[in-house]
N, C-alpha and C. Protein backbone atom coordinates (compact mmCIF):
# COMPACT_ATOMS: atom_id res chain seq x y z
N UNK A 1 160.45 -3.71 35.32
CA UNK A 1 159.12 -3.82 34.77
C UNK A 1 158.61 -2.46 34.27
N UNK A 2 158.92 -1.02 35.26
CA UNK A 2 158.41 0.13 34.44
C UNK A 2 158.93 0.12 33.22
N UNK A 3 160.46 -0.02 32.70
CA UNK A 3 160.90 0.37 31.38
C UNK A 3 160.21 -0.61 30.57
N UNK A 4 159.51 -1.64 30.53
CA UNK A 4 158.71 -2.61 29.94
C UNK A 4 157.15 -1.83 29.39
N UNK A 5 156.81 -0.97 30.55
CA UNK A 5 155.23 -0.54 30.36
C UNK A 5 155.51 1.08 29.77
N UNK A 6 156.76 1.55 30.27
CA UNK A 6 156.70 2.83 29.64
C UNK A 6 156.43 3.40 28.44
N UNK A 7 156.61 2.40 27.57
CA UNK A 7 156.35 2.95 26.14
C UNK A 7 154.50 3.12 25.39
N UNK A 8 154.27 2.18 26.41
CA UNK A 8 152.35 1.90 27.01
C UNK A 8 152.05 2.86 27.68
N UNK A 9 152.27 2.78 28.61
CA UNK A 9 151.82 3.70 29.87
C UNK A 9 152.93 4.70 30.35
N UNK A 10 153.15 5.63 29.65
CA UNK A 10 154.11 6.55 30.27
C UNK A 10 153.99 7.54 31.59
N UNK A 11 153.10 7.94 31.54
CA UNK A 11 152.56 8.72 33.11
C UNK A 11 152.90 7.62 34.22
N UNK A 12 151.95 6.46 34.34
CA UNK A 12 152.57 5.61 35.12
C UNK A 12 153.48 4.98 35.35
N UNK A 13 153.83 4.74 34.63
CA UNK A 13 155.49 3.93 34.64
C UNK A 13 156.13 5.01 35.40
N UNK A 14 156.81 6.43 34.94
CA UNK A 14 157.05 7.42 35.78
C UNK A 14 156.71 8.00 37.27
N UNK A 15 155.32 7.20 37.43
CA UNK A 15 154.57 7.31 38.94
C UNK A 15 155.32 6.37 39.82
N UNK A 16 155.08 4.76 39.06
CA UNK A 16 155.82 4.36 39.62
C UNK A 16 157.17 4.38 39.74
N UNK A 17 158.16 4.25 39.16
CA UNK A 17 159.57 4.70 38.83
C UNK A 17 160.01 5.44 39.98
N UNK A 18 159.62 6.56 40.54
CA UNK A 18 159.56 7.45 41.01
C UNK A 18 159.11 7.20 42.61
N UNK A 19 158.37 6.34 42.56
CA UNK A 19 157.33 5.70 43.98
C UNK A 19 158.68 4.69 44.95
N UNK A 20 158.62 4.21 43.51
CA UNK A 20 160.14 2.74 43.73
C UNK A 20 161.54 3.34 44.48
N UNK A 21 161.57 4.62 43.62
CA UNK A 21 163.54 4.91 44.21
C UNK A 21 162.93 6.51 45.22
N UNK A 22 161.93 6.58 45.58
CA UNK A 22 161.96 7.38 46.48
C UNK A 22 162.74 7.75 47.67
N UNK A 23 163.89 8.48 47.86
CA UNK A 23 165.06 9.05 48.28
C UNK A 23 166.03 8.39 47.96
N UNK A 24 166.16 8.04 46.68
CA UNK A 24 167.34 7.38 46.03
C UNK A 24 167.72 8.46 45.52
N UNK A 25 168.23 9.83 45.63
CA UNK A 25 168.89 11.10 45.24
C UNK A 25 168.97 10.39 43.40
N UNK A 26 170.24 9.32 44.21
CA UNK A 26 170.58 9.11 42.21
C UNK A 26 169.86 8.69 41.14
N UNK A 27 168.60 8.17 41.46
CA UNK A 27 167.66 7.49 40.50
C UNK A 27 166.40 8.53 40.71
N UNK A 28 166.06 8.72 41.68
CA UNK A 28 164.51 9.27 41.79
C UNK A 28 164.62 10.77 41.08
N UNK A 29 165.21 11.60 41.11
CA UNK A 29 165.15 12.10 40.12
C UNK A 29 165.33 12.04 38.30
N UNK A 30 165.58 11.14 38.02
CA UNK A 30 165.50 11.08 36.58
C UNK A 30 164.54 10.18 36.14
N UNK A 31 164.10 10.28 34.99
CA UNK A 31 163.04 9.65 34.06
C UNK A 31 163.05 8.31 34.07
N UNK A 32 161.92 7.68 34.01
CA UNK A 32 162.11 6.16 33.71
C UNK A 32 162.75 6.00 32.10
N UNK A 33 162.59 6.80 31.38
CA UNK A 33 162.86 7.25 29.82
C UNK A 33 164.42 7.73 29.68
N UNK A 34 165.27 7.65 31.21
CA UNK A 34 166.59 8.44 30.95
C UNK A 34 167.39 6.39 31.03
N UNK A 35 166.79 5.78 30.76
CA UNK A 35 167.55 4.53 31.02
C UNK A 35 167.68 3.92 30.03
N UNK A 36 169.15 3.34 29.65
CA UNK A 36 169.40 2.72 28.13
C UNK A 36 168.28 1.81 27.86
N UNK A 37 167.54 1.70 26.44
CA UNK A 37 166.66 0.82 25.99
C UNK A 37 167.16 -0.77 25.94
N UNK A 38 167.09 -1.32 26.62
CA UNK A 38 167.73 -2.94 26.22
C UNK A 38 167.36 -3.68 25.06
N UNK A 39 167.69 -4.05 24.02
CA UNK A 39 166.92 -4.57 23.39
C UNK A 39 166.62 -5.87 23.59
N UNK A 40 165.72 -6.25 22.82
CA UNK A 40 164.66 -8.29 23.54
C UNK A 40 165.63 -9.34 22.80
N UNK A 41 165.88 -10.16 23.58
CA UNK A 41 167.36 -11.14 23.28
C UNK A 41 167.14 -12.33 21.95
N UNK A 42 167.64 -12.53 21.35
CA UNK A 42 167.44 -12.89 20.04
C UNK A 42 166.61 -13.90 19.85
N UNK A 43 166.37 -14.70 21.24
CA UNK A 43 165.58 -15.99 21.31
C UNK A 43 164.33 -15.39 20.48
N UNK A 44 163.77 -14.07 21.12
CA UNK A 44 162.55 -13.79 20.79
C UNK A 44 161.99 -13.10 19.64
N UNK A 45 162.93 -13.45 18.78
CA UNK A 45 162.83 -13.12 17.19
C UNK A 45 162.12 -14.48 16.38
N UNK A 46 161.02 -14.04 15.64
CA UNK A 46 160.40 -14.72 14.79
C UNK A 46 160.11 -15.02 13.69
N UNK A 47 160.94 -15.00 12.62
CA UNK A 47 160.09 -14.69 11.26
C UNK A 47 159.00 -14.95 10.95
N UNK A 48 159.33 -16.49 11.01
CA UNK A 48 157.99 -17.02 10.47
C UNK A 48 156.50 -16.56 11.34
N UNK A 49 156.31 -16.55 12.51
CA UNK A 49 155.41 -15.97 12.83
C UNK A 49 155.38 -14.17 12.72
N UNK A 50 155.87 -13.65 12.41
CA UNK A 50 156.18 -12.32 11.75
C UNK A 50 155.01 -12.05 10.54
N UNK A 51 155.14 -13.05 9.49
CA UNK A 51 155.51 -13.56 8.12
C UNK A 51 153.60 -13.72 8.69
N UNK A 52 153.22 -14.78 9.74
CA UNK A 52 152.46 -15.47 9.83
C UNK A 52 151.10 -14.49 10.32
N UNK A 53 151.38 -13.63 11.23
CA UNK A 53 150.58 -12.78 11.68
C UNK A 53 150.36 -11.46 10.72
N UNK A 54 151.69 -10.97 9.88
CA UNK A 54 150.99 -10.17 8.65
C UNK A 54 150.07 -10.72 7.86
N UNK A 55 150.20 -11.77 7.39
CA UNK A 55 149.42 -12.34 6.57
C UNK A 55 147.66 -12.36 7.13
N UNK A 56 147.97 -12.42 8.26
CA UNK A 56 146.06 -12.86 9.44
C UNK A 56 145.92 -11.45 9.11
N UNK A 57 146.49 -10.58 9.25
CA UNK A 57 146.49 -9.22 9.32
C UNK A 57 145.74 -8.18 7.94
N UNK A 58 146.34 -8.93 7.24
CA UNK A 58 145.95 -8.79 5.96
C UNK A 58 144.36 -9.31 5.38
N UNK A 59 144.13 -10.46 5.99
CA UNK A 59 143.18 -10.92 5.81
C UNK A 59 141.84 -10.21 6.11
N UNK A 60 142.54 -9.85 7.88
CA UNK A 60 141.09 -8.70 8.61
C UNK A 60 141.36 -7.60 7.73
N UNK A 61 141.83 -6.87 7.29
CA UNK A 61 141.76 -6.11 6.54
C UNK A 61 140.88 -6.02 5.22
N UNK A 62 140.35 -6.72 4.90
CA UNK A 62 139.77 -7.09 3.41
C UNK A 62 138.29 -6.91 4.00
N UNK A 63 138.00 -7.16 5.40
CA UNK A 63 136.75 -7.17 6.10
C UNK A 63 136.09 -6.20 7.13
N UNK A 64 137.69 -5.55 8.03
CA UNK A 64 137.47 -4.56 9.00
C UNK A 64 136.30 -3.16 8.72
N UNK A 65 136.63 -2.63 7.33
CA UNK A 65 135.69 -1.56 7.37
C UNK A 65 134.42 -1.69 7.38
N UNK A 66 133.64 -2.61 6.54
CA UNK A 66 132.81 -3.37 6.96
C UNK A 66 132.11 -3.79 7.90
N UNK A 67 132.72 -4.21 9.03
CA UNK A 67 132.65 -4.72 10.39
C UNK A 67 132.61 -3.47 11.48
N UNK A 68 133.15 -2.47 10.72
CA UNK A 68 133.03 -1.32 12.11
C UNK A 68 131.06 -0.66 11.87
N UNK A 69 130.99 -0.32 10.49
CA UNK A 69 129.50 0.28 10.90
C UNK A 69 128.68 -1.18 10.88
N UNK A 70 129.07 -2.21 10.75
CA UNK A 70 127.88 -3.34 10.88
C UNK A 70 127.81 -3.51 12.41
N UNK A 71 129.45 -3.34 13.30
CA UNK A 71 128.89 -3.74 14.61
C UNK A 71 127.76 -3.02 15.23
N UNK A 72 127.57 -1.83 14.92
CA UNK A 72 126.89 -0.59 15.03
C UNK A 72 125.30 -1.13 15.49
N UNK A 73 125.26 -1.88 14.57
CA UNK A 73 124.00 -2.97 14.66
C UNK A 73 123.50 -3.87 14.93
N UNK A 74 124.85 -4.70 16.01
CA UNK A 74 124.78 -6.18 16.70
C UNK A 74 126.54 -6.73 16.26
N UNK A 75 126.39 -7.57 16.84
CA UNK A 75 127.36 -8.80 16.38
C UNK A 75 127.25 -9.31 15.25
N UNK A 76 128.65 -9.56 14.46
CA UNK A 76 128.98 -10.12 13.72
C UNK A 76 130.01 -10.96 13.50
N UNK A 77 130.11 -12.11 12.94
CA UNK A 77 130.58 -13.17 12.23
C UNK A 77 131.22 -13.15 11.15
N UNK A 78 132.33 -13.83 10.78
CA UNK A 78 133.43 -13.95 9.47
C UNK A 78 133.02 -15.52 8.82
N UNK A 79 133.13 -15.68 7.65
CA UNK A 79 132.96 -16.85 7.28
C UNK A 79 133.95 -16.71 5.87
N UNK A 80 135.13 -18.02 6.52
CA UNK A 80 136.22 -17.06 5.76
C UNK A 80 135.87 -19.00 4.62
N UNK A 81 136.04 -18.82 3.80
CA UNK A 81 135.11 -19.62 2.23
C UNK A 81 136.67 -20.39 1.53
N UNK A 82 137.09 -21.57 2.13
CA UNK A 82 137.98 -22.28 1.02
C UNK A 82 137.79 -22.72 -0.22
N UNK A 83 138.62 -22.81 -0.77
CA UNK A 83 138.30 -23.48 -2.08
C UNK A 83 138.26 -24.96 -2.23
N UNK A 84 137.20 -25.23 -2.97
CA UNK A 84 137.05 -27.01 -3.06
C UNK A 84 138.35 -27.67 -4.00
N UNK A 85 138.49 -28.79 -3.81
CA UNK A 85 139.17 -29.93 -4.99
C UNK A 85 140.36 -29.51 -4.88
N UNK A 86 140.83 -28.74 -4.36
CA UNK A 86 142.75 -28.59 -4.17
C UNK A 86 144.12 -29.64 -3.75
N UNK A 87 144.32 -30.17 -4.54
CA UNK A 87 145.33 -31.47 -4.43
C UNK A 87 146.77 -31.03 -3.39
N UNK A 88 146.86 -29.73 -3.97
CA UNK A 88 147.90 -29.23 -2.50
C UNK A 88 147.32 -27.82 -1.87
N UNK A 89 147.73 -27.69 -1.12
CA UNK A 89 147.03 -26.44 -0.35
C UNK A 89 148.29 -25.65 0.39
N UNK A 90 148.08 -24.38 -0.38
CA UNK A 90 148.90 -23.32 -0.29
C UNK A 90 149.76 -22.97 0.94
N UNK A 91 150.51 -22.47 1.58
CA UNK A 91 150.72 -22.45 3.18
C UNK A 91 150.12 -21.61 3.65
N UNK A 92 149.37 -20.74 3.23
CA UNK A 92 148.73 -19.70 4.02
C UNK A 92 146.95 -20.28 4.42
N UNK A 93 146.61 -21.23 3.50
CA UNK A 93 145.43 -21.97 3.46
C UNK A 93 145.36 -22.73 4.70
N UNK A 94 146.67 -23.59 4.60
CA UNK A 94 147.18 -24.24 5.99
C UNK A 94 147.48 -23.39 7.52
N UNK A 95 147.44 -22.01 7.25
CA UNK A 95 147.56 -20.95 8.90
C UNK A 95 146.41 -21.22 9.13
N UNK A 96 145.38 -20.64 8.03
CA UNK A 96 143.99 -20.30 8.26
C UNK A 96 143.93 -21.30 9.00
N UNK A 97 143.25 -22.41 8.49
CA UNK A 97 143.52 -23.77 9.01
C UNK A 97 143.82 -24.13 10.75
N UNK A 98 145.36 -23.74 10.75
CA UNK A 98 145.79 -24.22 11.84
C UNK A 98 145.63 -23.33 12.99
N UNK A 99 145.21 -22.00 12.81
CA UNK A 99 144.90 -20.77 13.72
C UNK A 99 143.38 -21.05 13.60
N UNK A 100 142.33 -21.34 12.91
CA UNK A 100 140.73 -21.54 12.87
C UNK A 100 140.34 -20.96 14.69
N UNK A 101 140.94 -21.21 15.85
CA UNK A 101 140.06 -20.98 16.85
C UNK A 101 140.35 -19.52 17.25
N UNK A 102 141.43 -19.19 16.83
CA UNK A 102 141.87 -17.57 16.91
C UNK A 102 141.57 -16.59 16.22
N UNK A 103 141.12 -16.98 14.84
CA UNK A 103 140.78 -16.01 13.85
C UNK A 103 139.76 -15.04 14.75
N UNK A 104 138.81 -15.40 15.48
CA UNK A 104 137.80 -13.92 16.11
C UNK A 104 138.61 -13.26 16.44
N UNK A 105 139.76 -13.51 17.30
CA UNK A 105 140.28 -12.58 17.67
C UNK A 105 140.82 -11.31 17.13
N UNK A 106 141.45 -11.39 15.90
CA UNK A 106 142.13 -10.17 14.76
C UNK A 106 140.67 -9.55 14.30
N UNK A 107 139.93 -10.71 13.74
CA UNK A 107 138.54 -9.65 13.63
C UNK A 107 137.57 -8.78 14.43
N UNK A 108 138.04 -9.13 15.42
CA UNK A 108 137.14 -8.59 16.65
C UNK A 108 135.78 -8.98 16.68
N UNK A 109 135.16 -10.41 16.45
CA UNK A 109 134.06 -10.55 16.30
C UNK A 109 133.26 -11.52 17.24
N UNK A 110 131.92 -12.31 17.18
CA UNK A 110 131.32 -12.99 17.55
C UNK A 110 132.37 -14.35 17.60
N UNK A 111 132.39 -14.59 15.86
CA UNK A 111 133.19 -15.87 16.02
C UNK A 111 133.03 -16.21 14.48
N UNK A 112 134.30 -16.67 14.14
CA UNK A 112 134.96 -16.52 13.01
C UNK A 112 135.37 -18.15 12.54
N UNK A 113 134.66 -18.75 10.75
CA UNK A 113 134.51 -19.87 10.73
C UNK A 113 134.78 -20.17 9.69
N UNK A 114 135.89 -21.22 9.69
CA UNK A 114 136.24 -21.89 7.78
C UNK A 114 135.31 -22.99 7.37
N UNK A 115 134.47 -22.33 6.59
CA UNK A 115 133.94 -23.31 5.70
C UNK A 115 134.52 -23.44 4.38
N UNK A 116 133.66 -24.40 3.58
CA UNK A 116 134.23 -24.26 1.63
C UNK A 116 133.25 -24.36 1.22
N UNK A 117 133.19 -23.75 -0.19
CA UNK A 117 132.38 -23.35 -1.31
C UNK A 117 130.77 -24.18 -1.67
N UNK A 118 131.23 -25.40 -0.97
CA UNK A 118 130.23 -26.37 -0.92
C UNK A 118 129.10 -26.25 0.37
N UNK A 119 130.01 -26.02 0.98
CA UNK A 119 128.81 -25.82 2.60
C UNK A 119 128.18 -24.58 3.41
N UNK A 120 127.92 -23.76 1.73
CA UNK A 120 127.25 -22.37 2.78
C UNK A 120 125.97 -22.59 2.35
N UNK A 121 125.31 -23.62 2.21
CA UNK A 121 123.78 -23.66 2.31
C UNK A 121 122.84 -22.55 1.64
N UNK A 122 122.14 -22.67 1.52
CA UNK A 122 120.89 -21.40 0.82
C UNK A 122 120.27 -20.98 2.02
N UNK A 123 121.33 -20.67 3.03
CA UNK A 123 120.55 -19.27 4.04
C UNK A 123 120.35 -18.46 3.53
N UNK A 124 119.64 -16.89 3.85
CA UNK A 124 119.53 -15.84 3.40
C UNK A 124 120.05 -15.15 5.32
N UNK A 125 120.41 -13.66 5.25
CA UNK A 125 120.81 -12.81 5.71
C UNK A 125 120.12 -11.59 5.94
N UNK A 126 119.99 -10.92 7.02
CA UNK A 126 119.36 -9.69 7.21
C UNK A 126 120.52 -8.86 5.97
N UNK A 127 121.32 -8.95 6.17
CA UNK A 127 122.66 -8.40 5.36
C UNK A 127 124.00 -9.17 5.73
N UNK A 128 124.65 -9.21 4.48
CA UNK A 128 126.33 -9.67 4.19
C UNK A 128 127.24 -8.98 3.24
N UNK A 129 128.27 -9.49 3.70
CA UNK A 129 129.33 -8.71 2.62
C UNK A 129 130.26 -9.82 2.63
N UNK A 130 130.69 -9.57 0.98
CA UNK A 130 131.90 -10.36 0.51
C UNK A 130 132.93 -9.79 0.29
N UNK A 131 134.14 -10.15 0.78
CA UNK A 131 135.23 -9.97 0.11
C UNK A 131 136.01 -10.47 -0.12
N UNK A 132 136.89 -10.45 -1.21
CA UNK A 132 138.09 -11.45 -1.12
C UNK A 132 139.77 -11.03 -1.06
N UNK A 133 140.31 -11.75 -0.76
CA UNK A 133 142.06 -11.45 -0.39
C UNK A 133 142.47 -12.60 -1.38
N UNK A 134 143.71 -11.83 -1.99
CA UNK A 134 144.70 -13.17 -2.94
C UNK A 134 145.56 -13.93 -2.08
N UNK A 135 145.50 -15.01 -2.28
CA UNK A 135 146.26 -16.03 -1.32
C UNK A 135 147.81 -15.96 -1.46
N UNK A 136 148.57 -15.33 -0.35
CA UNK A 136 149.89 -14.94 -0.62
C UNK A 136 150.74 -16.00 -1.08
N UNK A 137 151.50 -15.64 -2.49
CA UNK A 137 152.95 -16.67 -2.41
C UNK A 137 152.42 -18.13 -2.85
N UNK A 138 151.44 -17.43 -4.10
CA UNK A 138 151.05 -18.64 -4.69
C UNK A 138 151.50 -17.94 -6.51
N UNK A 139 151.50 -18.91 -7.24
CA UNK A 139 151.83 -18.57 -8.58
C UNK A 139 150.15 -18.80 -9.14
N UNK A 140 149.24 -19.11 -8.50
CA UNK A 140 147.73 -18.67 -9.46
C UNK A 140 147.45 -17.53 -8.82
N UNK A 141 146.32 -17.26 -9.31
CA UNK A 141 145.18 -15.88 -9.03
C UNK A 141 144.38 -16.34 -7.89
N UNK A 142 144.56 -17.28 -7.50
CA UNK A 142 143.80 -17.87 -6.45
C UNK A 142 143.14 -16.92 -5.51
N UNK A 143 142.21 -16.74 -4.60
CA UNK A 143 141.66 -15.75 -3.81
C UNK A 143 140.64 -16.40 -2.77
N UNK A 144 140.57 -15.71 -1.72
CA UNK A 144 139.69 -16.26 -0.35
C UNK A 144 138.70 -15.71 -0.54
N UNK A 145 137.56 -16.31 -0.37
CA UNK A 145 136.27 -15.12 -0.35
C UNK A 145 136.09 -14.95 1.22
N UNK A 146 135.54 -13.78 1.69
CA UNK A 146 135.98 -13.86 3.45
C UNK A 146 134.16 -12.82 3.41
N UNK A 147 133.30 -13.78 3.86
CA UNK A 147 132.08 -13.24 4.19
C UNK A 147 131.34 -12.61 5.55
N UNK A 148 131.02 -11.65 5.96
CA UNK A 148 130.65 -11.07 6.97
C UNK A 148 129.15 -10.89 6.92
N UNK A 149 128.83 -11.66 8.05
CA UNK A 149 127.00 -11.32 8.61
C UNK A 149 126.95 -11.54 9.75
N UNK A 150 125.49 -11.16 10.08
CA UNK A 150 125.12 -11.30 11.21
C UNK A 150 125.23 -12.27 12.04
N UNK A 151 125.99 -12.32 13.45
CA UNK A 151 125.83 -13.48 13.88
C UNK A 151 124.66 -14.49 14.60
N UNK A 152 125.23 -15.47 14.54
CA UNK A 152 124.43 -16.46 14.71
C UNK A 152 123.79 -16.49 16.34
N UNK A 153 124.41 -16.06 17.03
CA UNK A 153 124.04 -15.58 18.22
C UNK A 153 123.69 -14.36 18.87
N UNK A 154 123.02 -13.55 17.68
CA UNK A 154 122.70 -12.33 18.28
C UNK A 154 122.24 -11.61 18.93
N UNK A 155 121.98 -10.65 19.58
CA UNK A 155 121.13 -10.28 20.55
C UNK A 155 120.24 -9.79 20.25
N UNK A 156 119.25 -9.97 21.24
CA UNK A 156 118.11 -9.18 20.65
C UNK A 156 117.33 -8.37 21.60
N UNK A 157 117.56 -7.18 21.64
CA UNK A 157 116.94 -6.21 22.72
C UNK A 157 115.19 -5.90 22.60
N UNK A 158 114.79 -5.92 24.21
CA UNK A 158 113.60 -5.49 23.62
C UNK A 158 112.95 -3.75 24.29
N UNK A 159 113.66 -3.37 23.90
CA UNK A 159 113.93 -1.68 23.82
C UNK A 159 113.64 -1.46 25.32
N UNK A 160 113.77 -1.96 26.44
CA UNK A 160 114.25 -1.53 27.42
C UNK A 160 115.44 -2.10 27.96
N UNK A 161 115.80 -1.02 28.17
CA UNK A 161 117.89 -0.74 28.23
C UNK A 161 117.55 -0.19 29.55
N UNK A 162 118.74 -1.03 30.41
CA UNK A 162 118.61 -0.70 31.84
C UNK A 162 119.98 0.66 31.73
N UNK A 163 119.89 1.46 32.48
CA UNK A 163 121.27 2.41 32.31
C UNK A 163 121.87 2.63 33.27
């Protein structure tokens, strides 16, 4: 398990390492780092989720900078915007899709929501931002619009902060 965390946690892994073969002459002196790297057995090779998580990756990206000075100011929300009337739907349309309860997670946000073009209502916003990403591994120009505001559950302090 240390050679697992060492590349994470190197001080400790070595604490422990070290804790473990204590008067083991032949081990306790050397590094948790002096032991051949094993590599992870082929089962646990993925492309497609490889393939699947660059792509999510890509997506927060189009929104992250954004999202760092807005958290600054509360919580925020993704509202990632499909396109209407599509007779087939792209495969990356279909992740979004099939990942929908995970997306907060890559964004780091409140909570992160697929709507389409038809159902964002005439709210207004303290502030938002749009952006869009081209939908990978399609032959149109096609593009996501991926909107960031305030969330819907925000907090609201009333300037006494306990410390």
């Amino acid at each position: 398990m240390t050679a697992v965390a060492a590349p994470m946690l190197p001080y400790m892994a070595e604490e422990i390492h070290s804790t473990l073969h204590d008067g083991d002459e032949g081990v306790s002196h050397l590094s948790v780092f002096a032991r051949k790297w094993t590599p992870v057995s082929a089962e646990w090779n993925d492309p497609q989720a490889e393939q699947d998580m660059g792509s999510l990756l890509k997506m927060r990206s189009a929104a992250l900078c954004f999202l760092f000075w807005k958290r600054l100011e509360g919580t925020a929300e993704v509202d990632i915007i499909l396109p209407n009337g599509l007779s087939v739907r792209p495969y990356f349309l279909q992740l979004i899709e099939r990942e929908e309860t995970l997306l907060k997670t890559p964004f780091i946000v409140s909570d992160a929501n697929i709507t389409n073009e038809g159902s964002l209502g005439t709210g207004s916003f303290a502030w938002s931002y749009v952006s869009t990403m081209a939908v990978p591994d399609t032959d149109t120009n096609m593009e996501v619009p991926i909107r960031v505001r305030p969330s819907s559950l925000r907090k609201e302090y009333d300037g006494n902060r306990s410390s």
